[in-house]
Protein backbone atom coordinates (compact mmCIF):
# COMPACT_ATOMS: atom_id res chain seq x y z
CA UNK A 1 12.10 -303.98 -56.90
CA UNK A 2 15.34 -302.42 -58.68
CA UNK A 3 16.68 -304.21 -62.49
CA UNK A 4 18.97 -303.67 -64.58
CA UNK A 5 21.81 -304.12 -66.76
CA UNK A 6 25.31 -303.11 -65.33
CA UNK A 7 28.33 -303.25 -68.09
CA UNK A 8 31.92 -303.51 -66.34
CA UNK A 9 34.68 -301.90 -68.82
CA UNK A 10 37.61 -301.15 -68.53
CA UNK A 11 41.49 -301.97 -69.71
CA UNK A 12 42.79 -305.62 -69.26
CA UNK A 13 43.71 -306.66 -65.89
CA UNK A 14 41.94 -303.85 -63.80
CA UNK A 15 39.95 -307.07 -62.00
CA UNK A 16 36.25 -306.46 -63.86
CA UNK A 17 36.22 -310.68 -63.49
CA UNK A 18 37.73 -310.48 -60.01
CA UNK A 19 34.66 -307.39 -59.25
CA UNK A 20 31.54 -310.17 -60.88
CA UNK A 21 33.08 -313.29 -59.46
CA UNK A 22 33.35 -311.57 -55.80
CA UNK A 23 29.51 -310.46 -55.73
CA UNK A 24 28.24 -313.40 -56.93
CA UNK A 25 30.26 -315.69 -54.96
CA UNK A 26 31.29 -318.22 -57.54
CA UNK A 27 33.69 -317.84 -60.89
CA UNK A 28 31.92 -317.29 -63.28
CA UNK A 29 33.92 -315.67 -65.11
CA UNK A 30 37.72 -317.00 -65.08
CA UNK A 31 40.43 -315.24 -64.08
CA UNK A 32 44.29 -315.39 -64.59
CA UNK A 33 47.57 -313.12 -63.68
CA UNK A 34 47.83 -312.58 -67.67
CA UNK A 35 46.03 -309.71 -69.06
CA UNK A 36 43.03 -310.22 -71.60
CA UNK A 37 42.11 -313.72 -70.66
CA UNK A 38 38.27 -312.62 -70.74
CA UNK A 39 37.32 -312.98 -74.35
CA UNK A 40 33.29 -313.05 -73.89
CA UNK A 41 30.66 -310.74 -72.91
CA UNK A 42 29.81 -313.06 -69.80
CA UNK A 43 26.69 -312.03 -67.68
CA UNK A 44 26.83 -312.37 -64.09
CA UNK A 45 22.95 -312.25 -62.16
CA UNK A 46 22.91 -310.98 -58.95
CA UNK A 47 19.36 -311.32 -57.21
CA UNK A 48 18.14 -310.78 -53.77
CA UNK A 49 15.34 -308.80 -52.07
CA UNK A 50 16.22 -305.25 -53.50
CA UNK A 51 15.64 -306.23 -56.73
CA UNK A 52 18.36 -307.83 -59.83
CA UNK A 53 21.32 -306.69 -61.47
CA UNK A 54 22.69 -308.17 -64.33
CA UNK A 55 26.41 -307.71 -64.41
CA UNK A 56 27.90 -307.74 -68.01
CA UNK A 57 31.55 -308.56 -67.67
CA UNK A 58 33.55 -307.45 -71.24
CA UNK A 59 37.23 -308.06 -72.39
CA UNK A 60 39.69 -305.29 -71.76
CA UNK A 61 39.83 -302.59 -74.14
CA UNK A 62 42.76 -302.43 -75.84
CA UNK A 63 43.92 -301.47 -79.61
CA UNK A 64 42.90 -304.44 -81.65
CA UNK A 65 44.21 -305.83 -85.14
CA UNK A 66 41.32 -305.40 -87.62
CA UNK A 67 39.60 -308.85 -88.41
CA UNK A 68 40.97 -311.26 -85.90
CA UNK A 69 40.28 -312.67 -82.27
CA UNK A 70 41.18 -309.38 -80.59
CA UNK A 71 38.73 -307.24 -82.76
CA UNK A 72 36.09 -309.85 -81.53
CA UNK A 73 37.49 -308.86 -78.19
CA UNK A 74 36.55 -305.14 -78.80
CA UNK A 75 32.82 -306.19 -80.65
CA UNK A 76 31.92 -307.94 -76.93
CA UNK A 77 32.96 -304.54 -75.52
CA UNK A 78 30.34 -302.84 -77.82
CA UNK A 79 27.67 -305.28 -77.41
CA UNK A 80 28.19 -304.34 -74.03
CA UNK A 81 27.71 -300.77 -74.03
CA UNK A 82 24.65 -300.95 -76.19
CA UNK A 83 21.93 -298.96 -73.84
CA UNK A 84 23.24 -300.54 -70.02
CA UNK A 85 21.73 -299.06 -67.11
CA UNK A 86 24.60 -298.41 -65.78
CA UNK A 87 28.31 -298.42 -66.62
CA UNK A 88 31.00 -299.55 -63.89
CA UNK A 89 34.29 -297.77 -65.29
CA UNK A 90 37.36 -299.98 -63.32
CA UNK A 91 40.56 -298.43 -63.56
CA UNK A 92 44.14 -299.65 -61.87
CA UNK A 93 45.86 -297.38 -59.10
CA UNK A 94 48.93 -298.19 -61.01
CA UNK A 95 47.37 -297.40 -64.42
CA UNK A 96 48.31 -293.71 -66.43
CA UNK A 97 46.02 -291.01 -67.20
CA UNK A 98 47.06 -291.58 -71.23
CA UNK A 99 46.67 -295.57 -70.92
CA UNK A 100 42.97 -294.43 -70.22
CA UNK A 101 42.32 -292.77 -73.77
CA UNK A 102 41.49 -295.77 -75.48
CA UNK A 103 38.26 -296.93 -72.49
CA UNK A 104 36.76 -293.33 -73.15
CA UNK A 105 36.65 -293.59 -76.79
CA UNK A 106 34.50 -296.31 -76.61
CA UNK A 107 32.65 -294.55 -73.91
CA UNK A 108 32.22 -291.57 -76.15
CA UNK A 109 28.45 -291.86 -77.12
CA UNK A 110 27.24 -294.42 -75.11
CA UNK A 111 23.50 -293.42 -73.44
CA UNK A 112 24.26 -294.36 -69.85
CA UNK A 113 25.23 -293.22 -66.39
CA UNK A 114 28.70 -293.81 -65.17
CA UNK A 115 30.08 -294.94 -61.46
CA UNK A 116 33.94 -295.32 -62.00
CA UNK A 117 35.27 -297.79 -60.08
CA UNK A 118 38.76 -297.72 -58.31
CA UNK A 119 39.86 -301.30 -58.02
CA UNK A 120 42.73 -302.66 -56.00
CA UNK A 121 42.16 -299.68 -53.70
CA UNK A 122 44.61 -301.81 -51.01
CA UNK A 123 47.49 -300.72 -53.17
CA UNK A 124 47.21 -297.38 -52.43
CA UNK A 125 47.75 -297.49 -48.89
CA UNK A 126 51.04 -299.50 -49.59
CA UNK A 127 51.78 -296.54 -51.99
CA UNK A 128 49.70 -293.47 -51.78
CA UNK A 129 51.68 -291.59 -54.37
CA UNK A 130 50.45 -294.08 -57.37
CA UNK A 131 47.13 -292.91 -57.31
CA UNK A 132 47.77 -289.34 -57.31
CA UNK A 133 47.04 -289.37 -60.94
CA UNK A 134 43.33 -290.52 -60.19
CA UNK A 135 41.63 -287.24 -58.86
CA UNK A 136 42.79 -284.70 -61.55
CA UNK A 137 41.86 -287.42 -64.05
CA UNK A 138 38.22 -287.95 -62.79
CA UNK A 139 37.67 -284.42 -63.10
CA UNK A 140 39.05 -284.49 -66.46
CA UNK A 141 36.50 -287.15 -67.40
CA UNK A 142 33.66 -285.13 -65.84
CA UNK A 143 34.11 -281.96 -68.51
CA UNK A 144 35.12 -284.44 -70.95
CA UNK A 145 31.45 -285.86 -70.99
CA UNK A 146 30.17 -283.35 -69.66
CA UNK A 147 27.00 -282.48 -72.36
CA UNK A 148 26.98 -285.97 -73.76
CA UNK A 149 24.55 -289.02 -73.07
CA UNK A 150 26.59 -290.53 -70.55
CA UNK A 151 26.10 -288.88 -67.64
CA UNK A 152 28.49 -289.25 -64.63
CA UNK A 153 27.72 -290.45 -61.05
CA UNK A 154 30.37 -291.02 -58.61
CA UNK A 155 33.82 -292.64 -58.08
CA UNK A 156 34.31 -295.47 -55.45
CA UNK A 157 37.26 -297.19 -54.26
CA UNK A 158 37.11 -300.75 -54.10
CA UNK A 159 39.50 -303.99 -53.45
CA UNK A 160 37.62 -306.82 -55.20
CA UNK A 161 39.55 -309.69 -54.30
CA UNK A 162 39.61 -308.77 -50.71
CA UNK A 163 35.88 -307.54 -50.90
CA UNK A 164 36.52 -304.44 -49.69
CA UNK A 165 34.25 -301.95 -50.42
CA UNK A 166 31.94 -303.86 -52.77
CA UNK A 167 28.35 -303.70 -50.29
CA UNK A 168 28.74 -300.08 -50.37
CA UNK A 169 29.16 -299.54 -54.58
CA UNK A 170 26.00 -302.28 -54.60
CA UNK A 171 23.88 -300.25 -52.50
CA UNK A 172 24.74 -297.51 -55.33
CA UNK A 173 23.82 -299.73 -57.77
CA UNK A 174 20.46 -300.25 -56.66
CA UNK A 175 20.16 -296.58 -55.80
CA UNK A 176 20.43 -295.82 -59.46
CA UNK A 177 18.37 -298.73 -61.25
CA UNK A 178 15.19 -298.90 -62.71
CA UNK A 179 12.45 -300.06 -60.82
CA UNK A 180 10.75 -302.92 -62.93
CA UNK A 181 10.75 -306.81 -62.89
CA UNK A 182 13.59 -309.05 -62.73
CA UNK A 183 15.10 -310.04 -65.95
CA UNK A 184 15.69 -313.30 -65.32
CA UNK A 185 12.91 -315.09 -63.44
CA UNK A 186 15.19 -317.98 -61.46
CA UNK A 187 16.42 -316.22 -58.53
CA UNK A 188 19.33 -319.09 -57.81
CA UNK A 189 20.24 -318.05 -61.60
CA UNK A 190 23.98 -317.24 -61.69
CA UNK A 191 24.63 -316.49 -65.79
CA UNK A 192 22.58 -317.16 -68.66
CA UNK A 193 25.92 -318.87 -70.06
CA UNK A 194 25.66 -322.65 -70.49
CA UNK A 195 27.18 -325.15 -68.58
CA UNK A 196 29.53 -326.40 -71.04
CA UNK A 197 30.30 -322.62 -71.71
CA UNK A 198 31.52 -322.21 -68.11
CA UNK A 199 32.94 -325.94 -68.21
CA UNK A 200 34.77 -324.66 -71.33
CA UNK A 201 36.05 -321.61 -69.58
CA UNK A 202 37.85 -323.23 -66.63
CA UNK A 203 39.67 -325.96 -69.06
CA UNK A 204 40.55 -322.65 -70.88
CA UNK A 205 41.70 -320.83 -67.43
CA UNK A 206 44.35 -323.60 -67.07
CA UNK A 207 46.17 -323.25 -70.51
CA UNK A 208 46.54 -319.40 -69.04
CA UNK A 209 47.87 -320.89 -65.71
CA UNK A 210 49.95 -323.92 -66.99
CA UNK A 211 51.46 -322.45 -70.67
CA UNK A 212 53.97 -320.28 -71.53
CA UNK A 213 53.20 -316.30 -71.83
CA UNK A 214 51.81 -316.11 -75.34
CA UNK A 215 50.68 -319.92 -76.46
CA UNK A 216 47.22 -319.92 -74.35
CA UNK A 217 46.41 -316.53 -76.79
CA UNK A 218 46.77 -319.05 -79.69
CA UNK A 219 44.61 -321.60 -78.02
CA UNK A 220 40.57 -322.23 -77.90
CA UNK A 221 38.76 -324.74 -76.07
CA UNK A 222 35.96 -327.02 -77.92
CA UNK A 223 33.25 -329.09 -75.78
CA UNK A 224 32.60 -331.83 -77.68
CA UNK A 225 30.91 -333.88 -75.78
CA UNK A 226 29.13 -333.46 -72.48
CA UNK A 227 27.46 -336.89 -71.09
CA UNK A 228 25.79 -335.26 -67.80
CA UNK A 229 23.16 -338.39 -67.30
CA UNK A 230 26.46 -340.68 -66.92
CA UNK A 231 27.76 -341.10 -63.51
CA UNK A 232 30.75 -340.18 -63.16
CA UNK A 233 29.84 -336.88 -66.07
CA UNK A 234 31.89 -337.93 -68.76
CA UNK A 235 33.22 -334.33 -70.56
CA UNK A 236 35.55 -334.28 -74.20
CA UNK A 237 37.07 -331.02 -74.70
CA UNK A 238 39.25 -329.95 -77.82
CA UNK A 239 42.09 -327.81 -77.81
CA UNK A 240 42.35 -325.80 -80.47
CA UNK A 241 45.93 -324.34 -81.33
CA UNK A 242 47.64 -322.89 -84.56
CA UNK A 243 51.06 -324.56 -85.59
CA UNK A 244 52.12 -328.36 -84.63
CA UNK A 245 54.90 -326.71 -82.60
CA UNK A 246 52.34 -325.92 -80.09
CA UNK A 247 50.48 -329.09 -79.81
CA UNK A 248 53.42 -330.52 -78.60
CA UNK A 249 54.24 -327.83 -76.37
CA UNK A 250 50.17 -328.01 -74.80
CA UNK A 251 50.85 -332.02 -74.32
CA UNK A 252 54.34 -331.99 -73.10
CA UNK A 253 56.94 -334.66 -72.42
CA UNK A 254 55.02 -338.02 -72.44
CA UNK A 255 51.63 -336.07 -71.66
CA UNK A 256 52.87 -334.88 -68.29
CA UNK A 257 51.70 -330.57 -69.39
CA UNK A 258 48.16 -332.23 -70.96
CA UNK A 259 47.78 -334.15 -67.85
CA UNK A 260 48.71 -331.47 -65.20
CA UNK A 261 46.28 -329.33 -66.76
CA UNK A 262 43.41 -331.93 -67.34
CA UNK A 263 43.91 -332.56 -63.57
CA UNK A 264 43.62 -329.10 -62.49
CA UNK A 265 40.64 -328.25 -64.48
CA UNK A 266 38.84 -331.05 -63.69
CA UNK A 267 38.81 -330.01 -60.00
CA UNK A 268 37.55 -326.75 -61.13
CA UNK A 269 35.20 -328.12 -62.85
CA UNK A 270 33.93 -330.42 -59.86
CA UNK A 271 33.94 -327.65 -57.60
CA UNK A 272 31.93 -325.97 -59.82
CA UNK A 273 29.01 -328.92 -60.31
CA UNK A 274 29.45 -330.66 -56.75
CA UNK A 275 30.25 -333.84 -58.15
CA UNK A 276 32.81 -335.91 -59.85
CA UNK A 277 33.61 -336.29 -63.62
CA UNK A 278 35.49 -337.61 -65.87
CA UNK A 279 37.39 -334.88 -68.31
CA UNK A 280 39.26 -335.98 -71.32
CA UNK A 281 41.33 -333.80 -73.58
CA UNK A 282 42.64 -333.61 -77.16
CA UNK A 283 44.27 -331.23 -78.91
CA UNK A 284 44.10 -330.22 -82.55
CA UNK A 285 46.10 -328.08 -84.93
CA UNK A 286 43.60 -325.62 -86.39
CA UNK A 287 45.78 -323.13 -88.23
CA UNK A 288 45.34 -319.34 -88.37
CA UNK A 289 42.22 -320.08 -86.41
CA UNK A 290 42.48 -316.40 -84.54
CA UNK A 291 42.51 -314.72 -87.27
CA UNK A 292 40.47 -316.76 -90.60
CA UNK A 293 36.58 -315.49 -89.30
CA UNK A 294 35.40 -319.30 -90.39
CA UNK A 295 36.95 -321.15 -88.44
CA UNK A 296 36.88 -318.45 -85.82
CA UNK A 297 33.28 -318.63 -85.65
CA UNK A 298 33.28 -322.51 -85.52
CA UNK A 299 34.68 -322.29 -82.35
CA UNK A 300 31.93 -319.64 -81.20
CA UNK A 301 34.02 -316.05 -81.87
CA UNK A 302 31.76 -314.81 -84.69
CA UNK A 303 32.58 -311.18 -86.10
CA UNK A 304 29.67 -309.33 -87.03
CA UNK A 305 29.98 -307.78 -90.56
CA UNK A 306 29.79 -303.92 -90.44
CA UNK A 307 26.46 -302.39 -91.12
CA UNK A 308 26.11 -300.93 -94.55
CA UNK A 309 25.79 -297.53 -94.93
CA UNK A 310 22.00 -296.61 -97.21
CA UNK A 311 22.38 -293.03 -97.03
C-alpha cells in the first residue's frame, strides 16, 4: 500500500477546498465565492485499496499583517509545508505570473516533490488566451528550483468542481507516495477534525454566504455546547464579532439575518450528520479579537511565538 501526506497551497480562491471536498465526496472543508474563507490547516483522508493519502488543505497565501488572524493564516500554510510527501501547487487560469511570487517564497526550501495543479481548467476552453501565461511560467518555476529540495514533477490540468481530471492527478499521487501503512487506521475516516470543528465550520460558511463583503472576516464561530445523546442534537454556537455595529448587522431587523443563517446552517449541518438538530445562535461583541493573540487563541487561532535564536 501507498501513504502519505499531500499539502494543497496555493493563493486564495484557486479551489484547494473545492480540489479536497471533490475527492472525498463530502465538505469538509467549506467553501465560499469570497477569497480566504479557509483559515485552518484542515486534513482531508482519502483511503481505498491503493493505499491513503492525507490531503492537507491550507489558507491562501497572501501578504499578511504581522501578529493578527491573517499571519495565523500564513503559520497554517507553514505547518503545512513542514516535510509533506508531496506538494499540490493550484494556480488560477486567470491568475498572473507576478501574483505567483508570494506561493514560491514559501515554497523556497521546503523538502518535497511538486505536481502543480491547473484548476478551473474549463475556463480555458471558454478563453484559451488566459492561460497563455501558464507554460512559460512553469518552466520558469522549473530553473527556479531547480538545485533545491523541492524537486518538481509534473503539471496537470484539472476542473475540481466539475471533477474533471481529478482520477488521473490521483493515480499520480499514488505513483509518487511512499509505500508504508496507513496513517490513520479507520478506513471510513474522513478528517481527524472534530465534529464540532466541522459543525463550527458550516455555521461559519454562512456568515461568508449571508453578510456583507468584509463583516464575516471580523467574525469567529464558538461551539459551546454540543448535546449529541439528546434527540433532536441540541448545538449552541457563539458568534464572535468586533464592534456592536456588527452584532446588529449579524442579527438583523427583528432577527430575520440571525435566523436566515441559523436556518441555512442547520441544514448543512443535518446533511452532514444524517439527522435532525436543533442549532441555536448568539452573538457576542469580542473586540479586536483578530488581532489581540489572547483572545485570538480562546477562540482556537493560536500564534506560535518565533523560535529563539541560541547561536
Amino acid at each position: 500500500m501507498k501513504s502519505g501526506v499531500v499539502a494543497l497551497v496555493g493563493r486564495p480562491n484557486v479551489g484547494k477546498s473545492t480540489f479536497l471536498n471533490c475527492v472525498l465526496q463530502e465538505q469538509i472543508s467549506i467553501v465560499t465565492p469570497k477569497a480566504q474563507t479557509t483559515r485552518d490547516q484542515v486534513r482531508g483522508i482519502r483511503t481505498e485499496e491503493r493505499g491513503q493519502i492525507v490531503f492537507v488543505d491550507t489558507p491562501g497565501i497572501h501578504r499578511a499583517k504581522e501578529g493578527g488572524i491573517n499571519e495565523y493564516m500564513i503559520q497554517e500554510v507553514k505547518r503545512a509545508l513542514d516535510h509533506p510527501d508531496l506538494v499540490l501547487y493550484l494556480i488560477d487560469p486567470g491568475s498572473k505570473p507576478e501574483a505567483e511570487s508570494r506561493v514560491l517564497e514559501h515554497l523556497t526550501g521546503v523538502d518535497s516533490r511538486l505536481i502543480v495543479v491547473v484548476n478551473k481548467s474549463d475556463l480555458l476552453k471558454r478563453s484559451p488566451d488566459s492561460g497563455s501565461w501558464i507554460g512559460p511560467w512553469i518552466e520558469n518555476v522549473r530553473k527556479e528550483i531547480s538545485g533545491t529540495r523541492l524537486h518538481y514533477l509534473d503539471s496537470v490540468r484539472i476542473a475540481a468542481g466539475r471533477n474533471e481530471g481529478v482520477d488521473p492527478l490521483l493515480s499520480m499521487i499514488f505513483e509518487n507516495l511512499p509505500e508504508g501503512a496507513p496513517l490513520y487506521d479507520d478506513p471510513d475516516s474522513l478528517t481527524d477534525r472534530p465534529l464540532r470543528f466541522v459543525v463550527s465550520e458550516l455555521i461559519r460558511k454562512q456568515l461568508f454566504m449571508n453578510l456583507g463583503d468584509e463583516l464575516p472576516y471580523s467574525c469567529a464561530v464558538e461551539i459551546e455546547s454540543f448535546k449529541d445523546r439528546m434527540k433532536p442534537v441540541r448545538i449552541s454556537a457563539l458568534i464572535h464579532v468586533e464592534r456592536e455595529s456588527q452584532k446588529g448587522m449579524v442579527i438583523g431587523a427583528k432577527g430575520q439575518k440571525i435566523k436566515e443563517i441559523g436556518t441555512k446552517a442547520r441544514e448543512e449541518i443535518e446533511a452532514l450528520m444524517g439527522e435532525r438538530i436543533f442549532l441555536e445562535l448568539r452573538v457576542k461583541v469580542s473586540e479586536s479579537w483578530t488581532s489581540e493573540a489572547r483572545k485570538m487563541k480562546g477562540l482556537g487561532y493560536a500564534l506560535e511565538k518565533p523560535k529563539k535564536d541560541h547561536r
